[in-house]
PDB file of N, CA and C in Angstrom:
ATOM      1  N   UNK A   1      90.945  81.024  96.348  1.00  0.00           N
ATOM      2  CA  UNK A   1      91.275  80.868  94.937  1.00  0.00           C
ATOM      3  C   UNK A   1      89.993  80.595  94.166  1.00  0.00           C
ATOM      4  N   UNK A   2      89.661  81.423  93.033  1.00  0.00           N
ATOM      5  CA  UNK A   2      88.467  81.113  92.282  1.00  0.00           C
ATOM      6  C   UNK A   2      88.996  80.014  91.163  1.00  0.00           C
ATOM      7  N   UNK A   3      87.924  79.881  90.292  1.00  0.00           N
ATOM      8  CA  UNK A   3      88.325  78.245  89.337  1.00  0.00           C
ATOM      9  C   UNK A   3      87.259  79.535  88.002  1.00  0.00           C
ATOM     10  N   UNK A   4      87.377  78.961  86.990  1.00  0.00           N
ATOM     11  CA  UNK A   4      86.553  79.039  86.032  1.00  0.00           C
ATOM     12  C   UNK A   4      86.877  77.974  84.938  1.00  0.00           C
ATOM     13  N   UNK A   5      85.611  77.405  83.942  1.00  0.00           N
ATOM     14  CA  UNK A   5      85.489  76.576  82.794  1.00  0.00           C
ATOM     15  C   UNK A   5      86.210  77.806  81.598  1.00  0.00           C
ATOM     16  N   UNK A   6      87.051  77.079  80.875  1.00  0.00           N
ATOM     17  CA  UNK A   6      87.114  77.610  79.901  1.00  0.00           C
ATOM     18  C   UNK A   6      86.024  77.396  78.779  1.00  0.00           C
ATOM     19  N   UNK A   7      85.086  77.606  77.724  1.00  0.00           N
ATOM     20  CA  UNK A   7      84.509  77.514  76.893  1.00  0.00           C
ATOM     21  C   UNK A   7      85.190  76.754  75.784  1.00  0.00           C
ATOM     22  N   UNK A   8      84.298  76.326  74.920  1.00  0.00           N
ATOM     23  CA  UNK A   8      84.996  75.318  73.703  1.00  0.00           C
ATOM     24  C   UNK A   8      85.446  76.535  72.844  1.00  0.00           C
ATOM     25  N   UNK A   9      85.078  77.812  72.621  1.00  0.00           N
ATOM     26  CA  UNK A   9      86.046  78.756  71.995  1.00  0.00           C
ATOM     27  C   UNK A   9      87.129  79.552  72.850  1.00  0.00           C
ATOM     28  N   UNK A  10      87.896  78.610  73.633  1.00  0.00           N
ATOM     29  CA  UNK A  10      88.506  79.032  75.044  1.00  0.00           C
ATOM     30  C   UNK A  10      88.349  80.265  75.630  1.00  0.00           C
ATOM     31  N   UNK A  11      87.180  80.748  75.656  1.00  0.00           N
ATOM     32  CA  UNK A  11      86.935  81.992  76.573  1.00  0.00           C
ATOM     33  C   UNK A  11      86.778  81.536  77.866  1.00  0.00           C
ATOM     34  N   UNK A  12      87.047  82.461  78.865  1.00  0.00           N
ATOM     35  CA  UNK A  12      87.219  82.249  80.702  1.00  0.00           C
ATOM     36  C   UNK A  12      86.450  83.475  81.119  1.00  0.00           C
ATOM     37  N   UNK A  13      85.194  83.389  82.258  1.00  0.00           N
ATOM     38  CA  UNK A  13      84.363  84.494  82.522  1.00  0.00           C
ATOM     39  C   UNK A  13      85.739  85.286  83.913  1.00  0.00           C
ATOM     40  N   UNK A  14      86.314  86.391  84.235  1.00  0.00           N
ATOM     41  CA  UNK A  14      86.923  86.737  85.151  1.00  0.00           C
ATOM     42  C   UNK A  14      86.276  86.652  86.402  1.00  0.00           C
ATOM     43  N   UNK A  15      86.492  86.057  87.392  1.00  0.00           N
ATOM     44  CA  UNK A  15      85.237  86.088  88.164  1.00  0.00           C
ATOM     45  C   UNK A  15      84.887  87.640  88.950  1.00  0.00           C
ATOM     46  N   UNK A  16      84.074  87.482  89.326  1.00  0.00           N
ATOM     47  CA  UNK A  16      83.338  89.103  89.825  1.00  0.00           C
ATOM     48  C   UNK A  16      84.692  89.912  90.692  1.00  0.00           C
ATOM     49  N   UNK A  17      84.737  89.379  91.583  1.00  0.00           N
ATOM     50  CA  UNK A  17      85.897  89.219  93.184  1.00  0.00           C
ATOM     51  C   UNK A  17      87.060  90.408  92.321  1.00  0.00           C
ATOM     52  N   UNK A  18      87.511  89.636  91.596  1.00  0.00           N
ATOM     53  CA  UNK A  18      89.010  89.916  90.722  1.00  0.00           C
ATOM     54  C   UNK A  18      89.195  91.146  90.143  1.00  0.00           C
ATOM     55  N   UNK A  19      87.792  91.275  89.307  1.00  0.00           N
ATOM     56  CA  UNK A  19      87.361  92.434  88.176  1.00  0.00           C
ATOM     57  C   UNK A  19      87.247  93.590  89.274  1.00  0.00           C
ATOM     58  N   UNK A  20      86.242  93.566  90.369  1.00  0.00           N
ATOM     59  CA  UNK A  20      85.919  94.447  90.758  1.00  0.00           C
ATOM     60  C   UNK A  20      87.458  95.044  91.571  1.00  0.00           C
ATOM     61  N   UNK A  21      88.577  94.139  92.265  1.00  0.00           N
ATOM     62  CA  UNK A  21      90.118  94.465  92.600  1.00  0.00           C
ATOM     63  C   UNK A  21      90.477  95.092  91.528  1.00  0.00           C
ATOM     64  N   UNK A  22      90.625  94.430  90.293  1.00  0.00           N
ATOM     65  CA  UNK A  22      91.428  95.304  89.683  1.00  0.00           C
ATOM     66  C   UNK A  22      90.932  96.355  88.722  1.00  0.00           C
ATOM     67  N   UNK A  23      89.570  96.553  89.423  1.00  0.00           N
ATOM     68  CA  UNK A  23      89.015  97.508  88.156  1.00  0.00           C
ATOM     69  C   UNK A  23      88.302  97.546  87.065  1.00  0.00           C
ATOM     70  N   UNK A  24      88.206  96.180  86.718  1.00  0.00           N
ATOM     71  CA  UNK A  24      88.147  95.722  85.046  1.00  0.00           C
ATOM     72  C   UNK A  24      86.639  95.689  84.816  1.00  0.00           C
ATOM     73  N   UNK A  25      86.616  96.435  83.691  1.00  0.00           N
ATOM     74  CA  UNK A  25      85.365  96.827  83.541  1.00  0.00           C
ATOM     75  C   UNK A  25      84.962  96.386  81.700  1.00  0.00           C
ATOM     76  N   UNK A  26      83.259  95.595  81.547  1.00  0.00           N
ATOM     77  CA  UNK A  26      83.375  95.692  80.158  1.00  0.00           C
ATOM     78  C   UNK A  26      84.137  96.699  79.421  1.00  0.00           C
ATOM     79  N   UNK A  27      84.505  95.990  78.040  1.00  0.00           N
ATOM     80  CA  UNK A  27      85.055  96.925  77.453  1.00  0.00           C
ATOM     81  C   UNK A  27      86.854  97.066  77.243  1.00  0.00           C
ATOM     82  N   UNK A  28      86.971  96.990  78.743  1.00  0.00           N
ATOM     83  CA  UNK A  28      88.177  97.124  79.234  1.00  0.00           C
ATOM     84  C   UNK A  28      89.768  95.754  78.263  1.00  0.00           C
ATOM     85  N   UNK A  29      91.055  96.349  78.321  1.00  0.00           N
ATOM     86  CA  UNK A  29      91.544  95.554  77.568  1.00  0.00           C
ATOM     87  C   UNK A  29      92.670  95.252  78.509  1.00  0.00           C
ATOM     88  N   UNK A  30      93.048  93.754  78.192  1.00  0.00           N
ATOM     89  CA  UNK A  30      94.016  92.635  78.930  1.00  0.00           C
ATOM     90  C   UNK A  30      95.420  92.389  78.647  1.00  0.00           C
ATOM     91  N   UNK A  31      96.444  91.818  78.981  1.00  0.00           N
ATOM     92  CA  UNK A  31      97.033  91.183  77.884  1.00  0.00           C
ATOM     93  C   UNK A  31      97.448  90.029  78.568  1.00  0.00           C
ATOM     94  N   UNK A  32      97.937  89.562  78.043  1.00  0.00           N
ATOM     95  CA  UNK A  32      98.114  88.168  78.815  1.00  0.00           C
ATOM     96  C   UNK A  32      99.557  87.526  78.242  1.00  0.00           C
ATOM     97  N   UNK A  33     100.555  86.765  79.593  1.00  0.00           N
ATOM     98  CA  UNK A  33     102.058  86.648  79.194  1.00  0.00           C
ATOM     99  C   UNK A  33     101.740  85.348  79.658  1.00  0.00           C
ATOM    100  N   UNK A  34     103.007  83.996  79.480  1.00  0.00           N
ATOM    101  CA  UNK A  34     103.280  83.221  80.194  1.00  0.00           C
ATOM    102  C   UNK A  34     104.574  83.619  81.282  1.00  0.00           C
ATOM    103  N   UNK A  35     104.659  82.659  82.482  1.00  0.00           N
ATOM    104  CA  UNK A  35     105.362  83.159  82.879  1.00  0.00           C
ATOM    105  C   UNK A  35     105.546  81.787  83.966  1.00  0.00           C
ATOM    106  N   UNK A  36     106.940  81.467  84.297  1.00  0.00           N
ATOM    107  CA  UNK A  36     107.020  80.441  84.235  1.00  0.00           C
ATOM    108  C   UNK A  36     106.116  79.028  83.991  1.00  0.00           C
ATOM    109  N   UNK A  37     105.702  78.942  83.200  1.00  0.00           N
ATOM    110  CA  UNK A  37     104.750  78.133  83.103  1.00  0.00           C
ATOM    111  C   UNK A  37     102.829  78.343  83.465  1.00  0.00           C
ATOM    112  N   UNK A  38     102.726  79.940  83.773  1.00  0.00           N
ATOM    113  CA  UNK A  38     101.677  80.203  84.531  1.00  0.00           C
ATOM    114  C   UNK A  38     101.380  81.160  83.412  1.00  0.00           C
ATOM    115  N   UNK A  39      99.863  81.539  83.053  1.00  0.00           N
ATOM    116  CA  UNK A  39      99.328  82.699  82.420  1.00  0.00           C
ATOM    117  C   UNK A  39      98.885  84.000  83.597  1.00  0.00           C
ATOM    118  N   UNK A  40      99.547  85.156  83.144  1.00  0.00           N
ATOM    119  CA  UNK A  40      99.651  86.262  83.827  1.00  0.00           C
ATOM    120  C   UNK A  40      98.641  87.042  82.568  1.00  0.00           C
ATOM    121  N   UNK A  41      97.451  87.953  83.352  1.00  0.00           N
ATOM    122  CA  UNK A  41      96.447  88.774  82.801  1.00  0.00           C
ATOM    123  C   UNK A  41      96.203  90.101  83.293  1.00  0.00           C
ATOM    124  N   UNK A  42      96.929  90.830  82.720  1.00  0.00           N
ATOM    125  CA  UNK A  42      96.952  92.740  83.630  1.00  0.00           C
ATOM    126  C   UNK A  42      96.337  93.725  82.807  1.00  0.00           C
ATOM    127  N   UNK A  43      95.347  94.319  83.594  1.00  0.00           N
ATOM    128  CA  UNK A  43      94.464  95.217  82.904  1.00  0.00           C
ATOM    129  C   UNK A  43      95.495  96.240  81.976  1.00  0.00           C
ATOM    130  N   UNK A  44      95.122  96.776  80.686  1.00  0.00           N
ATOM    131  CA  UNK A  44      95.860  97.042  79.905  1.00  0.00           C
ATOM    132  C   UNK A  44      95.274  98.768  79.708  1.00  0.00           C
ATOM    133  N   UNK A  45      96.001  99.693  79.764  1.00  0.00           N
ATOM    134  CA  UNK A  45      95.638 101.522  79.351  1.00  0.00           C
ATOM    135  C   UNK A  45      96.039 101.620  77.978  1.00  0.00           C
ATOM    136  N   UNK A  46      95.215 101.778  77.137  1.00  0.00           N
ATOM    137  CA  UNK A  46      95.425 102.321  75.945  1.00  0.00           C
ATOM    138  C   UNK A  46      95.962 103.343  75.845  1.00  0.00           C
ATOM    139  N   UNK A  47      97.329 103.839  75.059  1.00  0.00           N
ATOM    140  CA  UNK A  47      97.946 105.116  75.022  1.00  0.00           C
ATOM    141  C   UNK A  47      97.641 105.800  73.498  1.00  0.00           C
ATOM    142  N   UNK A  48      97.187 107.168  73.448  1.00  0.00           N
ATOM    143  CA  UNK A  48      97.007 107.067  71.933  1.00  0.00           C
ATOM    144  C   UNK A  48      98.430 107.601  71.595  1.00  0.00           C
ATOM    145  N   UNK A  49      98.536 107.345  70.105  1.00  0.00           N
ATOM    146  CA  UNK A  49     100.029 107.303  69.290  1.00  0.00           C
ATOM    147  C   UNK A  49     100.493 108.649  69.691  1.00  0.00           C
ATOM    148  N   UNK A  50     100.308 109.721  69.300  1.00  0.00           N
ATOM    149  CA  UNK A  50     100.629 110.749  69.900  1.00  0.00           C
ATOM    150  C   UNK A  50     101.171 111.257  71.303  1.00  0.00           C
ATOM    151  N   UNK A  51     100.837 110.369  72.056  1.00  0.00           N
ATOM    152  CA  UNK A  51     101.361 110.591  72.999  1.00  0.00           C
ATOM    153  C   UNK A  51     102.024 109.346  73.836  1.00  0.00           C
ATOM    154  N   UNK A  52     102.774 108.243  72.507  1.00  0.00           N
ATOM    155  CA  UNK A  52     103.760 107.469  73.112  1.00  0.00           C
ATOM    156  C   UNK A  52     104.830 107.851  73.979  1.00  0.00           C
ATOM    157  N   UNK A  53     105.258 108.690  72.729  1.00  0.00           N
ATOM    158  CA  UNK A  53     106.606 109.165  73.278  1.00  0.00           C
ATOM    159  C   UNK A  53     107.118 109.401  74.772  1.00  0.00           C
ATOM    160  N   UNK A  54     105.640 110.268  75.378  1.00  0.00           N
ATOM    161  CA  UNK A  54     106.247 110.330  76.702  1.00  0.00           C
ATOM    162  C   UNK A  54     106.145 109.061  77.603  1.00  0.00           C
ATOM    163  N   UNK A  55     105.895 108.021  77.152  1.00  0.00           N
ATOM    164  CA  UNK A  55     105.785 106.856  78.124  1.00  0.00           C
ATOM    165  C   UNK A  55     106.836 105.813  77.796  1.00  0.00           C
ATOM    166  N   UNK A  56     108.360 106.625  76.785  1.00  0.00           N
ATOM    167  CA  UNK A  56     109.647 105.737  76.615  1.00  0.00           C
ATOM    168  C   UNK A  56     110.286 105.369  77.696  1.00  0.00           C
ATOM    169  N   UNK A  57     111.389 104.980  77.803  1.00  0.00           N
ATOM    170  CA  UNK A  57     112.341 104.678  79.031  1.00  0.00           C
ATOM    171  C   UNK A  57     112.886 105.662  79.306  1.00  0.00           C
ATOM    172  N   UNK A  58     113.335 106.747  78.133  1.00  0.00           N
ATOM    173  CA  UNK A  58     114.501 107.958  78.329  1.00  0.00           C
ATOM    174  C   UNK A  58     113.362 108.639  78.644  1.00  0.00           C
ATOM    175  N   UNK A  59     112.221 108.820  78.560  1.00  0.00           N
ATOM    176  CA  UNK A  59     111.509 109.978  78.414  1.00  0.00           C
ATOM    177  C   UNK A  59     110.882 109.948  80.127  1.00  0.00           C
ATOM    178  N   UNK A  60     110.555 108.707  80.958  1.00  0.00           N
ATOM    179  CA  UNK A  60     110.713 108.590  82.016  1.00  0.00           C
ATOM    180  C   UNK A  60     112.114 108.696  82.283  1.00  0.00           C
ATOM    181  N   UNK A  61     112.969 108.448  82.172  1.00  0.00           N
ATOM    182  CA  UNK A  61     113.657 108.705  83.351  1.00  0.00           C
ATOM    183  C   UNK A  61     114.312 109.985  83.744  1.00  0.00           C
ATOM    184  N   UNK A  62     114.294 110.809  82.139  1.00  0.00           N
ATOM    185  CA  UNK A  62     114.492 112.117  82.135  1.00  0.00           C
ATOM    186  C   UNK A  62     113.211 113.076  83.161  1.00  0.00           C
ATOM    187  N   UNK A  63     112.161 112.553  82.894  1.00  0.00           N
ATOM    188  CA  UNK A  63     111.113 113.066  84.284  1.00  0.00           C
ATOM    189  C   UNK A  63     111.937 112.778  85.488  1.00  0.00           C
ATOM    190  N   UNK A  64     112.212 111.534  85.775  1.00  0.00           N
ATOM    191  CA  UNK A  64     112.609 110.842  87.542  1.00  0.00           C
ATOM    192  C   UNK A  64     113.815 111.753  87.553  1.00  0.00           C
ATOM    193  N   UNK A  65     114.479 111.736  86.680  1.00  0.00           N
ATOM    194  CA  UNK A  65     115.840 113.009  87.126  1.00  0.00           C
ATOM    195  C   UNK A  65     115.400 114.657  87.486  1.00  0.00           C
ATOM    196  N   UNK A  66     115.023 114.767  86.631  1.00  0.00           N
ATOM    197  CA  UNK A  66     113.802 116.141  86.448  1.00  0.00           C
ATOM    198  C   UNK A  66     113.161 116.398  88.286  1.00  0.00           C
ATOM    199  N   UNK A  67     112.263 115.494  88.533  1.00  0.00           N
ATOM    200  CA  UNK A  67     111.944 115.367  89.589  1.00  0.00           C
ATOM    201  C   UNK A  67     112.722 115.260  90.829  1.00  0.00           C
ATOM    202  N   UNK A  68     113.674 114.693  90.705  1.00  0.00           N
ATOM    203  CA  UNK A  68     114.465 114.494  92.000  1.00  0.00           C
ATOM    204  C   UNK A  68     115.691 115.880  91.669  1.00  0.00           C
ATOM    205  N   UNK A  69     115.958 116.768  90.906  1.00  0.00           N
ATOM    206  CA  UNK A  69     116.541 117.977  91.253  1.00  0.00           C
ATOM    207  C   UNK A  69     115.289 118.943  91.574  1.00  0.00           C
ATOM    208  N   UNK A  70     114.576 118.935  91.195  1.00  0.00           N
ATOM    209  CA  UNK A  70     113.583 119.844  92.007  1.00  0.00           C
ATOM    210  C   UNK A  70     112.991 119.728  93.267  1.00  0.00           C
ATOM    211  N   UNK A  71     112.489 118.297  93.808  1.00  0.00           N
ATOM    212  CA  UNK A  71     112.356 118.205  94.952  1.00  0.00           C
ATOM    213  C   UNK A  71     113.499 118.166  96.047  1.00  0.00           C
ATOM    214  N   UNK A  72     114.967 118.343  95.013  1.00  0.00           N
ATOM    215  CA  UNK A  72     116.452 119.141  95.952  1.00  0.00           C
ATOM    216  C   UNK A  72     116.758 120.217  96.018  1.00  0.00           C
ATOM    217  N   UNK A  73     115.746 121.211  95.464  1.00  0.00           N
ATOM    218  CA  UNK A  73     116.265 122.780  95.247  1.00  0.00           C
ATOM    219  C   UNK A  73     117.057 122.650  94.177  1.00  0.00           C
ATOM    220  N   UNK A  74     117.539 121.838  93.198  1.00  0.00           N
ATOM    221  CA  UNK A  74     118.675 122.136  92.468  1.00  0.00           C
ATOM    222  C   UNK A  74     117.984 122.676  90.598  1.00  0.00           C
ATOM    223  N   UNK A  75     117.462 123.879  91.243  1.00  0.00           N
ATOM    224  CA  UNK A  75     117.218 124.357  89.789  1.00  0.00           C
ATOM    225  C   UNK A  75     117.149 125.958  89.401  1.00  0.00           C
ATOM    226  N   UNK A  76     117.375 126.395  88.433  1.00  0.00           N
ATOM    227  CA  UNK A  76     117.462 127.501  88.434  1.00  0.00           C
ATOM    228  C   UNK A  76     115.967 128.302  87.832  1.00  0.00           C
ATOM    229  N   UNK A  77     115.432 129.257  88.126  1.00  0.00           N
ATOM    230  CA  UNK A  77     114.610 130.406  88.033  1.00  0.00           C
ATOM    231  C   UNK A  77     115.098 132.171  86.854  1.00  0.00           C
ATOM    232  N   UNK A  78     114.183 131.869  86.130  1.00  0.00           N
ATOM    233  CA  UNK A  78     114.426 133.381  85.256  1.00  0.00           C
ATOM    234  C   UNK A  78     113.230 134.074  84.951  1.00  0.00           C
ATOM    235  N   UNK A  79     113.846 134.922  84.510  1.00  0.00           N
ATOM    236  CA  UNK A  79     112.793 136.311  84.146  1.00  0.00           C
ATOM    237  C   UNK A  79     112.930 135.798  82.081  1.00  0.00           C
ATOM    238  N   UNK A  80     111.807 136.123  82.095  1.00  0.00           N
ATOM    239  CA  UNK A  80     111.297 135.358  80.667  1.00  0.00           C
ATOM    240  C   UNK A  80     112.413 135.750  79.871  1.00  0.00           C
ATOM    241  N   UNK A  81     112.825 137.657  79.166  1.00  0.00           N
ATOM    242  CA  UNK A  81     113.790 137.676  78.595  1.00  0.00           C
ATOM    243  C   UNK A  81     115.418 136.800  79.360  1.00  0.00           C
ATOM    244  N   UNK A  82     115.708 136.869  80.084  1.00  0.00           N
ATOM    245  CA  UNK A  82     117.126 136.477  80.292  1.00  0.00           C
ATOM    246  C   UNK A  82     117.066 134.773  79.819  1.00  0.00           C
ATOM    247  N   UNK A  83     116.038 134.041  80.151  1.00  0.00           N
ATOM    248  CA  UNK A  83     115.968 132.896  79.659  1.00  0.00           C
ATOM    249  C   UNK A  83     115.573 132.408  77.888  1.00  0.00           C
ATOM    250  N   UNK A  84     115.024 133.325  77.402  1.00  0.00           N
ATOM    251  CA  UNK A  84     115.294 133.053  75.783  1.00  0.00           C
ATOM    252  C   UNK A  84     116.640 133.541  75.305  1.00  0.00           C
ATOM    253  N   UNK A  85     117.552 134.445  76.210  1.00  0.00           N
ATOM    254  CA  UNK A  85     118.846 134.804  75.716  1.00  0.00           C
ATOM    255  C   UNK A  85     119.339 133.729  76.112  1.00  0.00           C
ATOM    256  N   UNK A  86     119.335 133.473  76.906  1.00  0.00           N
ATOM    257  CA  UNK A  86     120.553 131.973  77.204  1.00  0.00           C
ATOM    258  C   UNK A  86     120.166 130.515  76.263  1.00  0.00           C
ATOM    259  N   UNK A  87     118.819 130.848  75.828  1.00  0.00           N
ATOM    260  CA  UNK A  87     118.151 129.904  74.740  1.00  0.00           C
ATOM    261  C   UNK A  87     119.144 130.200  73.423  1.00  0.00           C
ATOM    262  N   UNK A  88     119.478 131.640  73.035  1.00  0.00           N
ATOM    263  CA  UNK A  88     119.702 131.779  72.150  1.00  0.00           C
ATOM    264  C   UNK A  88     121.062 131.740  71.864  1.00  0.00           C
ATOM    265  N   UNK A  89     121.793 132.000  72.839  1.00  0.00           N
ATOM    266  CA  UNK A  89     123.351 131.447  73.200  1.00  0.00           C
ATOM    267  C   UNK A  89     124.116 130.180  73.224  1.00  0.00           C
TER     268      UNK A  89
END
């Protein structure tokens, strides 16, 4: 278990050990929860706005469904016209 001083403007240095596990690199962004009584700190991926959307709940799980009929065979295959007709139907 490492220790660190907090600073009088409560900053905490991460110690080396930790950063280099999880990656964390200057620059890099955190966030930090309580959790039962404990502070929890997980390296954080910036998503840009544009491309929230695909990181919703429906929008995953519509992938995980997506994914698990294809890795069952359960999908169907077309020839470009027959599939914009059934688009258009």
């Amino acid at each position: 278990m490492k220790t660190a001083t907090i600073s009088y403007k409560g900053q905490v240095a991460i110690p080396k050990e930790i950063r280099e596990a999880l990656h964390i690199k200057a620059g890099d962004q955190v966030t930090f929860k309580l959790d039962k009584g404990k502070i929890v700190l997980e390296p954080t991926l910036s998503v840009p706005r544009s491309q929230a959307w695909f990181w919703t709940p429906e929008v995953q799980e519509k992938l995980k469904k997506a994914d698990k009929n294809f890795k069952s065979d359960n999908f169907k295959t077309y020839e470009i016209d027959r599939f914009v007709k059934e688009l258009k139907d």
